[in-house]
Protein backbone atom coordinates (compact mmCIF):
# COMPACT_ATOMS: atom_id res chain seq x y z
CA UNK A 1 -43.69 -23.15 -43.85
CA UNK A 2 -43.26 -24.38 -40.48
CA UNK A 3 -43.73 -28.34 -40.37
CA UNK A 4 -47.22 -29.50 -39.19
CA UNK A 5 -49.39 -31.49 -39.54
CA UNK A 6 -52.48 -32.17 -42.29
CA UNK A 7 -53.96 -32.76 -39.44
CA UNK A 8 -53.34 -29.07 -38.30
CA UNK A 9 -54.16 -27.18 -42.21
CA UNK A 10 -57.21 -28.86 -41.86
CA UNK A 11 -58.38 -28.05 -38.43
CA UNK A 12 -57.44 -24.28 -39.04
CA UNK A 13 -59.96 -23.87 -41.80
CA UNK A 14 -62.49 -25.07 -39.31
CA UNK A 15 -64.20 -23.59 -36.18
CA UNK A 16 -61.59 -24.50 -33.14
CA UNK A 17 -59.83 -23.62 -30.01
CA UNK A 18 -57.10 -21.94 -30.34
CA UNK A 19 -53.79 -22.87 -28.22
CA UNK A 20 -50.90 -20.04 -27.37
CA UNK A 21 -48.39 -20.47 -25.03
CA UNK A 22 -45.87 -17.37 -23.89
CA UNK A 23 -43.12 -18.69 -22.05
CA UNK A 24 -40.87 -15.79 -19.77
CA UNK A 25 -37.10 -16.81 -19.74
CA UNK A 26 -35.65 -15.16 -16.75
CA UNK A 27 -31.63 -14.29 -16.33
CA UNK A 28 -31.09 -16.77 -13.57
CA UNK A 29 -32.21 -19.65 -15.79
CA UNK A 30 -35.84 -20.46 -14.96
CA UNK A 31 -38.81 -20.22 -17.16
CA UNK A 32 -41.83 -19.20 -16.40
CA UNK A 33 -45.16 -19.74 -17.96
CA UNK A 34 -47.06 -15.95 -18.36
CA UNK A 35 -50.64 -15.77 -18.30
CA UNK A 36 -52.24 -13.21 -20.88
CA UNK A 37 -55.05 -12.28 -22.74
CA UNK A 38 -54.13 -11.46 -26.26
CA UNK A 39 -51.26 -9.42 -28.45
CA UNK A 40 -49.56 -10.33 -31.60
CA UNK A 41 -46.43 -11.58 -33.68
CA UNK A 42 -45.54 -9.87 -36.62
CA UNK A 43 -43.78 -10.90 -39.18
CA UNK A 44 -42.03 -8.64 -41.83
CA UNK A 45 -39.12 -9.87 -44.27
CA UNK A 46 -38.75 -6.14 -45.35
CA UNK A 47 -38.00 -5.11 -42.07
CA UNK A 48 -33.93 -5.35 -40.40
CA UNK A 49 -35.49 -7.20 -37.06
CA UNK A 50 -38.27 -9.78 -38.71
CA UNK A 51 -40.17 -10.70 -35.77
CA UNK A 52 -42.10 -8.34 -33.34
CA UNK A 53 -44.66 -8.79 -30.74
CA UNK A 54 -46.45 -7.13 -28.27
CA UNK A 55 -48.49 -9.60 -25.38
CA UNK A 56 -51.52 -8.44 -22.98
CA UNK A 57 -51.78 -9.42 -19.70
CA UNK A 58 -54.48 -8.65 -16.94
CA UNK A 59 -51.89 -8.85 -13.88
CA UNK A 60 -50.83 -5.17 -13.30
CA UNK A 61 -48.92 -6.96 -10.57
CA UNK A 62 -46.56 -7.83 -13.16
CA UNK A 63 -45.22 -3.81 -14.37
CA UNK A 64 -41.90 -4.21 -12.96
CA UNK A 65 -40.61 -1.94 -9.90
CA UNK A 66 -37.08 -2.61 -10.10
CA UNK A 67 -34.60 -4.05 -12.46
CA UNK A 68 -34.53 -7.54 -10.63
CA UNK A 69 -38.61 -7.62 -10.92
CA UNK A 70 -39.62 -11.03 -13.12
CA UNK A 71 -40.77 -9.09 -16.03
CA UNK A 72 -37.68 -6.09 -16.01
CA UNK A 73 -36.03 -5.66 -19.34
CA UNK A 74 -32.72 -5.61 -18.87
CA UNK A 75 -32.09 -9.50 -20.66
CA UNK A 76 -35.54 -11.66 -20.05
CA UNK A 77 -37.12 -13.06 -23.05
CA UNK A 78 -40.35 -14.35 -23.98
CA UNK A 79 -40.88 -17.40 -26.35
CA UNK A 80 -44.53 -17.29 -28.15
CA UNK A 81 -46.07 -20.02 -29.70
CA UNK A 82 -50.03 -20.61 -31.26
CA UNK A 83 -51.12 -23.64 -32.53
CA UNK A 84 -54.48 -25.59 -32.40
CA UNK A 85 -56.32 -27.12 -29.48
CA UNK A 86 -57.69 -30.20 -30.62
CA UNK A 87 -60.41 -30.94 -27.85
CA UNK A 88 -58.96 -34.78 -27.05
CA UNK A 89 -56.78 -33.59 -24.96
CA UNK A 90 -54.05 -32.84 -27.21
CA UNK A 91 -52.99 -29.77 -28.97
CA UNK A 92 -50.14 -28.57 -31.57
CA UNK A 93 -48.37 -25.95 -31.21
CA UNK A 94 -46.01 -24.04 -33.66
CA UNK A 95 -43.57 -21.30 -32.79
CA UNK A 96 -43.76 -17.51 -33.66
CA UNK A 97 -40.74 -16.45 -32.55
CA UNK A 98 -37.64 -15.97 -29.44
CA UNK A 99 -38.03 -12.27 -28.02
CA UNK A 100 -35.91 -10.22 -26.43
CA UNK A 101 -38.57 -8.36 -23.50
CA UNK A 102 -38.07 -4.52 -24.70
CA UNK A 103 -40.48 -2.95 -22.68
CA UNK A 104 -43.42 -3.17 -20.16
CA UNK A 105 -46.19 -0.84 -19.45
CA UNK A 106 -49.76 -0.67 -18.48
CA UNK A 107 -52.15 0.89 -15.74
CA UNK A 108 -50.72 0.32 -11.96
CA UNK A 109 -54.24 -0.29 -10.64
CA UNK A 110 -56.18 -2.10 -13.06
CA UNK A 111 -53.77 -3.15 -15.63
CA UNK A 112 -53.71 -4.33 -18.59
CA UNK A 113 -50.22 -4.54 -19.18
CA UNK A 114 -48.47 -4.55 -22.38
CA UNK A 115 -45.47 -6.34 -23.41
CA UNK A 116 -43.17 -5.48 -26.49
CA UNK A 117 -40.37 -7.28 -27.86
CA UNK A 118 -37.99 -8.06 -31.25
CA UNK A 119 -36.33 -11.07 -32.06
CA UNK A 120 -32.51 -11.59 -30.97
CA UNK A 121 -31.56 -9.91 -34.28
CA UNK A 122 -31.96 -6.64 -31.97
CA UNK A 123 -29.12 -7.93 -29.41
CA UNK A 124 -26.97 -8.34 -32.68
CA UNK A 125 -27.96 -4.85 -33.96
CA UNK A 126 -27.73 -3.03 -30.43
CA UNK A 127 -24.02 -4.14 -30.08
CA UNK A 128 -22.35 -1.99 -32.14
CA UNK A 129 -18.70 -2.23 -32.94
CA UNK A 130 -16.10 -0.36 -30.19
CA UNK A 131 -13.56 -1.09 -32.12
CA UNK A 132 -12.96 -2.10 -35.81
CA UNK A 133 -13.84 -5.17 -36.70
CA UNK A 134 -12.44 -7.29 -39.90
CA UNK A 135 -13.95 -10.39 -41.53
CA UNK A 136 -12.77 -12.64 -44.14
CA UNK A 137 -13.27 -16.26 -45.77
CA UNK A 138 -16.86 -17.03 -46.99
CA UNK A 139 -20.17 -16.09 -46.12
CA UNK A 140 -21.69 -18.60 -43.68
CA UNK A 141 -18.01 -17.93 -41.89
CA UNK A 142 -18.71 -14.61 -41.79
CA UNK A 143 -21.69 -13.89 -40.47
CA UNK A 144 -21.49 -16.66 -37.81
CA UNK A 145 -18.43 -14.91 -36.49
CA UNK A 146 -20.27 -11.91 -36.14
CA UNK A 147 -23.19 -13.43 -34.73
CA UNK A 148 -21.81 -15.15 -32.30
CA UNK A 149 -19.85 -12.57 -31.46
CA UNK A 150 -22.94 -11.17 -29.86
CA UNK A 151 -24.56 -14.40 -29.25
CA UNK A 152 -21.77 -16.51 -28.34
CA UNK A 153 -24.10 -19.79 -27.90
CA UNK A 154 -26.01 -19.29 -31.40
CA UNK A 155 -25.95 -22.11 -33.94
CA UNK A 156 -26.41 -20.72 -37.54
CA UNK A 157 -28.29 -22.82 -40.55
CA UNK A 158 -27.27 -21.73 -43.34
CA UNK A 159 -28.71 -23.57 -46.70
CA UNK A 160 -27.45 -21.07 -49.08
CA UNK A 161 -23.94 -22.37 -51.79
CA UNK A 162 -20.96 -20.95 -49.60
CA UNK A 163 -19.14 -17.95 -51.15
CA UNK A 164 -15.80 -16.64 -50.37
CA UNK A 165 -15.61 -13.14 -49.20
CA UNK A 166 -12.75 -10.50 -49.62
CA UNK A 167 -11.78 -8.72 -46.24
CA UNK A 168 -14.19 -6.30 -45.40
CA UNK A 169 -13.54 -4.52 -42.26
CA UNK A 170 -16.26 -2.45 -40.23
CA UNK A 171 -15.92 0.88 -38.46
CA UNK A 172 -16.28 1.87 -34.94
CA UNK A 173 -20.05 2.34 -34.46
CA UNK A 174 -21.21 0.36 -37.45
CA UNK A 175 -24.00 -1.95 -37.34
CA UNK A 176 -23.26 -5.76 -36.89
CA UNK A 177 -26.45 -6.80 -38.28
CA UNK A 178 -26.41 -4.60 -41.05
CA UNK A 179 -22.94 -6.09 -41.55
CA UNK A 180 -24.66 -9.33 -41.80
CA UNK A 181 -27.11 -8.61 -44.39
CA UNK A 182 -24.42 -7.00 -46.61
CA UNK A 183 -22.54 -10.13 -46.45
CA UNK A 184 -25.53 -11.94 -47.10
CA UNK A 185 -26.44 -10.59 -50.08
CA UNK A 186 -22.81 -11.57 -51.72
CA UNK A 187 -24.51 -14.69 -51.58
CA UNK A 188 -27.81 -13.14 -53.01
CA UNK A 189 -29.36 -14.17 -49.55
CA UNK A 190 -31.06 -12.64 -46.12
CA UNK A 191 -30.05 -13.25 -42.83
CA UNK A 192 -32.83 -13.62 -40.17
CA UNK A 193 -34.18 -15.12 -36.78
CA UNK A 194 -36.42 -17.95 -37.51
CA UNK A 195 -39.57 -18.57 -35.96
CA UNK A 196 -37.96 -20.66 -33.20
CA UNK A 197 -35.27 -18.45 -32.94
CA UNK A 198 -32.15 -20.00 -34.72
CA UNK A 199 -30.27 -17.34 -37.08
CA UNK A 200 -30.59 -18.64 -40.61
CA UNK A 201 -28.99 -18.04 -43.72
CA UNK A 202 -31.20 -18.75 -47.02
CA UNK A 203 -32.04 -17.34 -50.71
CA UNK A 204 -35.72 -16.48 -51.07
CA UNK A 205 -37.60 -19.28 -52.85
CA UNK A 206 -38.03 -18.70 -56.82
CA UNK A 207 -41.88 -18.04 -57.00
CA UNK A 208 -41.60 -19.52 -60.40
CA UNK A 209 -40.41 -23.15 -59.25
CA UNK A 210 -41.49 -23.07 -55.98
CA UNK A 211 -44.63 -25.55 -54.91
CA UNK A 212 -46.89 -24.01 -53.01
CA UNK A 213 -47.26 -24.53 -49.28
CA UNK A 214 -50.24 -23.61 -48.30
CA UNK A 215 -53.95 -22.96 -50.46
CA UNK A 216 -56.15 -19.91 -49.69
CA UNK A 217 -59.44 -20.75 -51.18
CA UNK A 218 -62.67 -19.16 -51.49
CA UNK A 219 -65.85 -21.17 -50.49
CA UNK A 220 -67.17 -23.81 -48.27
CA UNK A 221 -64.28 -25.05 -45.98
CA UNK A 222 -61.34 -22.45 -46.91
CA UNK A 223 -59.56 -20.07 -45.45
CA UNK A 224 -60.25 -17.16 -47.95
CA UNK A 225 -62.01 -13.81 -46.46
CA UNK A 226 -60.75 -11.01 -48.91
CA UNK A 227 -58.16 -10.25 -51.25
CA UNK A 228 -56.60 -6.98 -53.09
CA UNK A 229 -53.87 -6.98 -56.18
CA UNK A 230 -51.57 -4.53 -57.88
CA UNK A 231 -48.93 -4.44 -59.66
CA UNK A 232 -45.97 -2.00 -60.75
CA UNK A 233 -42.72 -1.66 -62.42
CA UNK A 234 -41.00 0.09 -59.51
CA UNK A 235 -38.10 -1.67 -58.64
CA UNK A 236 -38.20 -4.07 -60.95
CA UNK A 237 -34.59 -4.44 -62.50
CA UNK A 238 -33.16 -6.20 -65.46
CA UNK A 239 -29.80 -6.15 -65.02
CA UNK A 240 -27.50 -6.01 -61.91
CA UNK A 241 -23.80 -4.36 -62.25
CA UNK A 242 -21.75 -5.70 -59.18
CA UNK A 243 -18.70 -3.98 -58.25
CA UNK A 244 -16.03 -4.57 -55.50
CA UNK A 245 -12.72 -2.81 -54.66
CA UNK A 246 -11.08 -4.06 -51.73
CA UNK A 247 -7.81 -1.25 -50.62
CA UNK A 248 -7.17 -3.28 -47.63
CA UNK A 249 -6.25 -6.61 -49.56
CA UNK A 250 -4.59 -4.55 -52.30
CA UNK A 251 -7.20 -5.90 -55.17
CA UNK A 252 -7.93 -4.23 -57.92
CA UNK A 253 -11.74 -2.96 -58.83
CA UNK A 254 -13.55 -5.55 -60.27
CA UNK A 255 -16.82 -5.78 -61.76
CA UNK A 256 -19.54 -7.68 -64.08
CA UNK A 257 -23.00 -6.72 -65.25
CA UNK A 258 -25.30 -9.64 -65.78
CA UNK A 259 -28.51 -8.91 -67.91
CA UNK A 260 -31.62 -10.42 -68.64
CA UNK A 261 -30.93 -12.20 -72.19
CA UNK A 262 -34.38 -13.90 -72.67
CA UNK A 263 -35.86 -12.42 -75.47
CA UNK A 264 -39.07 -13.94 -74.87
CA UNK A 265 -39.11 -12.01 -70.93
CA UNK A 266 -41.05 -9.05 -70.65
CA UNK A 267 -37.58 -7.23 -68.92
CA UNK A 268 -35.58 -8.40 -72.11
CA UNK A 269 -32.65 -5.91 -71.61
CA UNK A 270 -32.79 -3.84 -74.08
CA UNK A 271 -36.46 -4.51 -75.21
CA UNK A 272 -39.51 -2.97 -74.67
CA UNK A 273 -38.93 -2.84 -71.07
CA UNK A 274 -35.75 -1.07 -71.91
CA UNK A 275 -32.45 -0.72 -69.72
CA UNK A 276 -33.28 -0.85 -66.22
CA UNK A 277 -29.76 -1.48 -63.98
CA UNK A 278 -29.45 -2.26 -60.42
CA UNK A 279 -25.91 -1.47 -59.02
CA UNK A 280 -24.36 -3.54 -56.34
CA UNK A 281 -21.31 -3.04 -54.81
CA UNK A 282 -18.98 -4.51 -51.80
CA UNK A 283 -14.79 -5.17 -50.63
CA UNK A 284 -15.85 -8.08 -50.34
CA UNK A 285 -16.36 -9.21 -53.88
CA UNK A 286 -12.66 -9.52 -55.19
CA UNK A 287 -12.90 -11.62 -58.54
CA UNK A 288 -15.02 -11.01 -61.60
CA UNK A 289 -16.51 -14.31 -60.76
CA UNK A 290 -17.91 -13.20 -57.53
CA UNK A 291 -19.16 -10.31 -59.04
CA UNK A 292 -20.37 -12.23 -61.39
CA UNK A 293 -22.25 -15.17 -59.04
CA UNK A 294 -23.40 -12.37 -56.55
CA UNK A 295 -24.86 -9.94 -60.01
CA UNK A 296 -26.87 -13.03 -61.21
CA UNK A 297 -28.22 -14.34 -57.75
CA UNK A 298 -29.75 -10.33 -57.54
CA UNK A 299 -31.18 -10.24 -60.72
CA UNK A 300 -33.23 -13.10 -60.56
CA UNK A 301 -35.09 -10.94 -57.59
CA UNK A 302 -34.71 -8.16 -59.21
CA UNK A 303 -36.75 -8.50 -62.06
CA UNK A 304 -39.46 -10.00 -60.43
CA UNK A 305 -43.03 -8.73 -60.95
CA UNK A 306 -43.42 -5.88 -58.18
CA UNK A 307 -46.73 -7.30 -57.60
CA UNK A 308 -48.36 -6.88 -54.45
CA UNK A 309 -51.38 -8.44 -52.33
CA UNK A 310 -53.24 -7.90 -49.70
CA UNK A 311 -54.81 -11.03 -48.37
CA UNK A 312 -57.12 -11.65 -45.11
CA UNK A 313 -57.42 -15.37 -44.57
CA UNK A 314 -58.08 -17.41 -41.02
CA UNK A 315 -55.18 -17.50 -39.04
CA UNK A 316 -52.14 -19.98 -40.26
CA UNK A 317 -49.17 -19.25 -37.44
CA UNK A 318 -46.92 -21.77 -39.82
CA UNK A 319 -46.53 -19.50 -42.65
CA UNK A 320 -42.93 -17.92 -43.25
CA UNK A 321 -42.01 -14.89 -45.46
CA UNK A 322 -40.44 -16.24 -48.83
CA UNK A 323 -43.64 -19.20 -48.98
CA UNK A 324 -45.11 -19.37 -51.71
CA UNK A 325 -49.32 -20.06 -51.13
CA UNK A 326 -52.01 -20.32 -53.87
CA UNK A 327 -54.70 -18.41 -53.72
CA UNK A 328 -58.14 -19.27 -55.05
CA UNK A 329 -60.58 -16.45 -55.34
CA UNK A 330 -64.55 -16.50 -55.84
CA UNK A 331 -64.73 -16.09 -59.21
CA UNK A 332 -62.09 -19.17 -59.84
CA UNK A 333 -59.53 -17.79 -60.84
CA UNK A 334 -56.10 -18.66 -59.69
CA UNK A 335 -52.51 -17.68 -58.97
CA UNK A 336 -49.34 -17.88 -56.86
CA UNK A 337 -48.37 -15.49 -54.22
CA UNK A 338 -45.03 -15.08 -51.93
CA UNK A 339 -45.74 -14.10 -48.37
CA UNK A 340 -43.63 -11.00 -47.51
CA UNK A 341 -45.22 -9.94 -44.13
CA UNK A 342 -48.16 -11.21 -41.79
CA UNK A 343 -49.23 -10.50 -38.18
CA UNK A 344 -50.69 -13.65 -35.82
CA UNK A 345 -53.06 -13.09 -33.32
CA UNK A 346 -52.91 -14.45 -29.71
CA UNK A 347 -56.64 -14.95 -29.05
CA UNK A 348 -59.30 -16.39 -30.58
CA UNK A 349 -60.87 -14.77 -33.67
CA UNK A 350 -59.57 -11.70 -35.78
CA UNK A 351 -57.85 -11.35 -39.13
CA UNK A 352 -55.03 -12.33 -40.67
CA UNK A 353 -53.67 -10.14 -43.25
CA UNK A 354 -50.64 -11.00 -44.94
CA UNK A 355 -49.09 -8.95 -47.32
CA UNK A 356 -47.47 -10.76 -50.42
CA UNK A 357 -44.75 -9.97 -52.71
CA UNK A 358 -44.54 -10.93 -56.51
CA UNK A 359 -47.18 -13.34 -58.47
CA UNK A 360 -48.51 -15.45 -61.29
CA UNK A 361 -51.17 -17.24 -62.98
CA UNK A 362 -51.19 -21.00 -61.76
CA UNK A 363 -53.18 -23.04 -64.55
């Protein structure tokens, strides 16, 4: 979760004004703060480009004529933040996300006009390779050098255990980001935007040892409005063969299947659950031990409970995919969820639904 304040989890659960802020950043330099009436950020850690948005405004003034107009989309970007107005004269606000403007539309007379955007993973995505493209060295190496290849000024956080790579070489037309994620995952981690915009390396928090971040509690004074639950053994794996075969650096194929050897787990391999492999292959795993590092880092996602939830709770714009929240329902029962998607609102009111991803009791 985004760091705020108690201050902040508390006043959210309580009636309040709420504080946005959408700030335009124009080619030449200057920044401009936009008006506007409402729109959205969603967030989706299933989806290539996390962060999406889409902003109202009244102004129909602001549909642009030409390519030089203040809101043309050929390289502005909006920055969106929500937070809590605090009535004293100070507010806090937390950010949702840096956009690259994608379009602009609306009515000419009376407006409103509607903004859409992604996050700067799209400027990675969009610049497709002209010319084959080779990478080598370790992950976090990797991927900044094809980051930055697109986004020369980006600083990348990475706090994921470094791996080294084999060559792996990319195709005219292939996509960077793509390229990114597959690297990524050597290191069983994502690649992503962050809320305020930084690229960022990281594995997805283990629901199991994870504390949670946030409560979502029925009752007087929490957040709680509904909740749904399922559960299902779709893609739920428990074992991961990872393979790698790398022509260009003349290495042999290499490989290693890790299992799930816990007789007391309900994916046991070879117990009830039976033999359930997910395969995994890349050039750039070039030792049995990096197949074997990247085959365990996947299978301790991949046998997760596929359990799913659909939660609607007052808005919370710090929440990040991968948290891990408790939820409290009106009977009193209990249990841990992981955030995998959610959509903020930029106006007062309306529901939050967040969409979560794996789960379990919590005593």
């Amino acid at each position: 979760m985004y760091p705020v304040s108690d201050r902040f989890l508390q006043r959210i659960t309580e009636s309040h004004h709420v504080a946005t802020s959408v700030q335009l950043f124009l080619t030449d330099g200057s920044v401009v703060d936009l008006p506007h009436t409402g729109g959205s950020v969603t967030v989706d850690r299933g989806q290539a480009i996390r962060r999406t948005c889409s902003v109202t405004v009244a102004d129909p003034n602001l549909i642009p004529r030409t390519p030089t107009d203040q809101l043309a989309v050929y390289g502005a970007q909006l920055r969106i933040s929500r937070g809590v107005d605090y009535g004293d004269g100070t507010s806090e606000l937390v950010p949702l996300g840096l956009f690259r403007l994608d379009s602009v539309e609306g009515d000419v007379s009376e407006g409103p006009v509607t903004l859409q955007g992604k996050d700067l993973a799209a400027v990675i995505q969009d610049d497709k390779f002209t010319a084959a493209f080779s990478v080598t060295g370790t992950v976090v190496s990797a991927i900044t050098s094809m980051v930055q290849r697109s986004l020369p000024s980006a600083g990348i956080v990475s706090t994921i255990s470094d791996a080294a790579i084999g060559r792996r070489t990319f195709a005219v037309e292939a996509d960077p980001w793509a390229g990114c994620q597959e690297i990524a995952a050597v290191a069983g981690a994502e690649v992503y935007f962050s809320a305020d915009g930084t690229p960022t390396i990281a594995v997805l928090p283990d629901l199991l040892t994870t504390p949670p971040v946030w409560e979502i509690a029925a009752g007087e004074g929490g957040a709680y409005i509904r909740a749904t639950r399922g559960m299902t053994s779709d893609r739920v794996y428990n074992g991961v063969l990872a393979r790698g075969e790398n022509a260009s650096d003349n290495v042999a194929p290499v490989s290693a299947l890790v299992v799930d050897t816990d007789t007391s787990s309900p994916t046991y391999w070879g117990g009830p659950y039976g033999r359930r492999p997910l395969f995994y292959s890349s050039p750039t795993l070039t030792t049995v031990a990096a197949c074997t590092n990247a085959a365990t880092l996947k299978l301790a996602q991949a046998k997760a409970p596929n359990a799913t939830g659909d939660i609607s709770s007052l808005p919370n714009p710090a929440l990040e995919p991968g948290d891990v929240i408790r939820i409290v329902h009106p009977d009193g029962s209990r249990e841990l969820q992981q955030v995998a998607s959610f959509s903020v609102p930029l106006s007062e009111g309306g529901d939050f639904p967040i969409t979560t991803i794996s789960a379990k009791e919590d005593a």
